[in-house]
N, C-alpha and C. Protein backbone atom coordinates (compact mmCIF):
# COMPACT_ATOMS: atom_id res chain seq x y z
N UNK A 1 0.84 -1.17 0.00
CA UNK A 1 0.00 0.00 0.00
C UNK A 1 0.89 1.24 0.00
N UNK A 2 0.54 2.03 -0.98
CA UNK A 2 1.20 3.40 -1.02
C UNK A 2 1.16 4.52 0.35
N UNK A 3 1.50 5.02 1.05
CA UNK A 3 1.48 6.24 1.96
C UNK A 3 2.18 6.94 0.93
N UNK A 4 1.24 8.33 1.90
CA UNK A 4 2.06 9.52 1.43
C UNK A 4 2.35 10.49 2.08
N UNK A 5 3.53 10.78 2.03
CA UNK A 5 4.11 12.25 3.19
C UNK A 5 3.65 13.26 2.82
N UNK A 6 3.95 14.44 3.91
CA UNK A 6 3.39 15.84 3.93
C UNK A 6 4.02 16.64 2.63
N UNK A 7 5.11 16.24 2.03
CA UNK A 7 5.23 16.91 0.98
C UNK A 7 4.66 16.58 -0.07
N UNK A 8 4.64 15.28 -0.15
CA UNK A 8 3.85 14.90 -1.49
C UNK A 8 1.96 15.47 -1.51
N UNK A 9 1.58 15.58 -0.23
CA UNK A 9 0.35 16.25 0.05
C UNK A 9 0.35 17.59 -0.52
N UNK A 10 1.43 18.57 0.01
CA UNK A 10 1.88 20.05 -0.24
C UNK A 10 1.44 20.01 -1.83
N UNK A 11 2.96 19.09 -2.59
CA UNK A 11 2.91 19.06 -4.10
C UNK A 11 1.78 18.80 -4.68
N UNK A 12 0.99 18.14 -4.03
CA UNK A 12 -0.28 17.67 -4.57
C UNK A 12 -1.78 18.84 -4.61
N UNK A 13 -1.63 19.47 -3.49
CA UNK A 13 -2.31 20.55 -2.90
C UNK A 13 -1.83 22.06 -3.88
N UNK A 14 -1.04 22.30 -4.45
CA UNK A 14 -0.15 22.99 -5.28
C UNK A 14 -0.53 22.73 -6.55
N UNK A 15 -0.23 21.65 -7.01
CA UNK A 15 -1.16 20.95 -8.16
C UNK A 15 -2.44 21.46 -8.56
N UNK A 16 -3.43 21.24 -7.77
CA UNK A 16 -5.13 21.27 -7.43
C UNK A 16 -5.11 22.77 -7.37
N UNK A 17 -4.65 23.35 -6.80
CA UNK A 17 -4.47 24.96 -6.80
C UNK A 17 -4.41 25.92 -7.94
N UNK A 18 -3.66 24.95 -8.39
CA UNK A 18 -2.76 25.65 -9.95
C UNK A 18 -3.95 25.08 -10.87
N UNK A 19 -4.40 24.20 -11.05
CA UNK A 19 -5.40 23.39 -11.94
C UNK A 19 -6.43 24.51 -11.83
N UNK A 20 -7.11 24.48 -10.58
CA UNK A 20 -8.67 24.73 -10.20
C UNK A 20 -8.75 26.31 -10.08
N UNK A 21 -7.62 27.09 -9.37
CA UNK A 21 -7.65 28.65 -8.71
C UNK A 21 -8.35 28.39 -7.76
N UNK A 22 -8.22 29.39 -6.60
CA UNK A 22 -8.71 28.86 -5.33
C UNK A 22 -10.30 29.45 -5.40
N UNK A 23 -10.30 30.60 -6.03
CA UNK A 23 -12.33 30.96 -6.01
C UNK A 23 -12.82 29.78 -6.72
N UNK A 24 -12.75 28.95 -7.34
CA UNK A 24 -13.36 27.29 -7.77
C UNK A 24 -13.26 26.54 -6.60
N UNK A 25 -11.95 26.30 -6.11
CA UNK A 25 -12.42 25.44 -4.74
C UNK A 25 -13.10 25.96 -3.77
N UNK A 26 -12.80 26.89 -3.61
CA UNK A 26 -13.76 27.73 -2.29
C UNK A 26 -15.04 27.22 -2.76
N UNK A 27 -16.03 28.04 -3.81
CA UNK A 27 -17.15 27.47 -4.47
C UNK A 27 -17.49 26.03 -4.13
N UNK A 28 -16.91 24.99 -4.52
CA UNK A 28 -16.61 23.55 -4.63
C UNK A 28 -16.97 23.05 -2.78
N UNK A 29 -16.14 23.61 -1.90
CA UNK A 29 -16.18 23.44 -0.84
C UNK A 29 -17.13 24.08 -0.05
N UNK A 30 -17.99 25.10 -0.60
CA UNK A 30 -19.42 25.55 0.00
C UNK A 30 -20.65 24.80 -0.37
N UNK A 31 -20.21 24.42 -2.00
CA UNK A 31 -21.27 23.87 -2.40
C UNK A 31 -21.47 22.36 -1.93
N UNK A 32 -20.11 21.50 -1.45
CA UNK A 32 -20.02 20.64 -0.95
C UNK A 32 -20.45 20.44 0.67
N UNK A 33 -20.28 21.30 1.36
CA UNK A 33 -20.90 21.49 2.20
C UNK A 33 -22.46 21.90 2.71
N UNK A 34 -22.71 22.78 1.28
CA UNK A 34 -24.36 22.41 2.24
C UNK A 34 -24.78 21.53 1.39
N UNK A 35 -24.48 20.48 0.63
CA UNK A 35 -25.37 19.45 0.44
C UNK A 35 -25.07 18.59 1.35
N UNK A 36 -24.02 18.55 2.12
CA UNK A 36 -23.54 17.71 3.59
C UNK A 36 -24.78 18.01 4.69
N UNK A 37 -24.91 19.23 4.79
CA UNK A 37 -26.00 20.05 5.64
C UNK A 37 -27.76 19.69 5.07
N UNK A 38 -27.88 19.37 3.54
CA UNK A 38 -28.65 19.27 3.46
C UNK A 38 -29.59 17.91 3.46
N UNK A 39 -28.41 17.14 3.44
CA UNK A 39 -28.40 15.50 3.55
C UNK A 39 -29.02 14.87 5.01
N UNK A 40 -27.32 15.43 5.86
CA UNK A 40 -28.04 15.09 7.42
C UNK A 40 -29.64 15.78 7.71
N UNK A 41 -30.25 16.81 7.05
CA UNK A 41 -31.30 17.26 7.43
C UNK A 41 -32.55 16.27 7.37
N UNK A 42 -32.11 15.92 5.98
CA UNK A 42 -33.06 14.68 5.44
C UNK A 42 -32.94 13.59 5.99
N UNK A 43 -31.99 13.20 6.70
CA UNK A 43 -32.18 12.43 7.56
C UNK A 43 -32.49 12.20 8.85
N UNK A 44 -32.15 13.38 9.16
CA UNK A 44 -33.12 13.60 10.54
C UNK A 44 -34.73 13.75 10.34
N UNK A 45 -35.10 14.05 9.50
CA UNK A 45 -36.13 14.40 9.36
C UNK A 45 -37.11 12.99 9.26
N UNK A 46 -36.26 12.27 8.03
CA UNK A 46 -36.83 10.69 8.46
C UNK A 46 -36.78 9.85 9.21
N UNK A 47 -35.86 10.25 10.23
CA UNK A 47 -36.09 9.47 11.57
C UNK A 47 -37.00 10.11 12.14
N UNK A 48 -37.45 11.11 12.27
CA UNK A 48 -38.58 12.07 13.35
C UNK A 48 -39.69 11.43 13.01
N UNK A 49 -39.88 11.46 11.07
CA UNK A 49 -40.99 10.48 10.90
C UNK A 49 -41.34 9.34 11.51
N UNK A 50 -40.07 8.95 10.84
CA UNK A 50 -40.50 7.26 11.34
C UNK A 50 -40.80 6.94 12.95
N UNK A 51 -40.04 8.07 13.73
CA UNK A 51 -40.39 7.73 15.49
C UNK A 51 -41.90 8.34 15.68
N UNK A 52 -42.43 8.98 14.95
CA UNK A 52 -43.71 9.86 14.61
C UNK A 52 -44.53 8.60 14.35
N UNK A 53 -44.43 7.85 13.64
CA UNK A 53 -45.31 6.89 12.73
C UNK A 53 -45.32 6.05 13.96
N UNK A 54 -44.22 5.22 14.76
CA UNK A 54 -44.52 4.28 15.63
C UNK A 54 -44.61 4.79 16.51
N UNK A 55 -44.63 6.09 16.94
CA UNK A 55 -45.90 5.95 18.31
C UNK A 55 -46.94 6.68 17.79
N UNK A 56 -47.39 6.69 16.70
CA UNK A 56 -49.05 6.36 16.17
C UNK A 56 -49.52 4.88 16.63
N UNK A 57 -48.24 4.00 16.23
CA UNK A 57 -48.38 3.03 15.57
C UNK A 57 -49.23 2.40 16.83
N UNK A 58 -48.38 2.47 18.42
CA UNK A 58 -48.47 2.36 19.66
C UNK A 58 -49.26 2.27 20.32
N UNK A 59 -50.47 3.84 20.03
CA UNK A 59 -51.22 4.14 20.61
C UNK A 59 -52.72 3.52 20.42
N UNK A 60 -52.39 2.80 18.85
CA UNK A 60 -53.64 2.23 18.32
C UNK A 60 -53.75 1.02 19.30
């Protein structure tokens, strides 16, 4: 298995920099983030249901 050291990270990070410009990653990394935000939401939300539904379910 390959590892990789902090420089080859740097060089690599340098790379991606030079490729992308950093206002694309910034972008990239907001937009990546609230679909992170918007994901866990949806999932909370279907658990509330579903604990919603069985103590309907309960009471019958």
């Amino acid at each position: 298995m390959m590892s990789f050291s902090i420089p080859h990270l740097l060089v690599f990070l340098a790379v991606v920099i030079l490729l992308f410009g950093t206002k694309k990653l910034r972008n990239l990394g907001s937009d990546l983030g609230l679909a992170l935000k918007g994901f866990k939401k949806a999932m909370n939300d279907d658990e509330d249901e579903s604990k919603n539904d069985n103590k309907l379910d309960d009471n019958k």
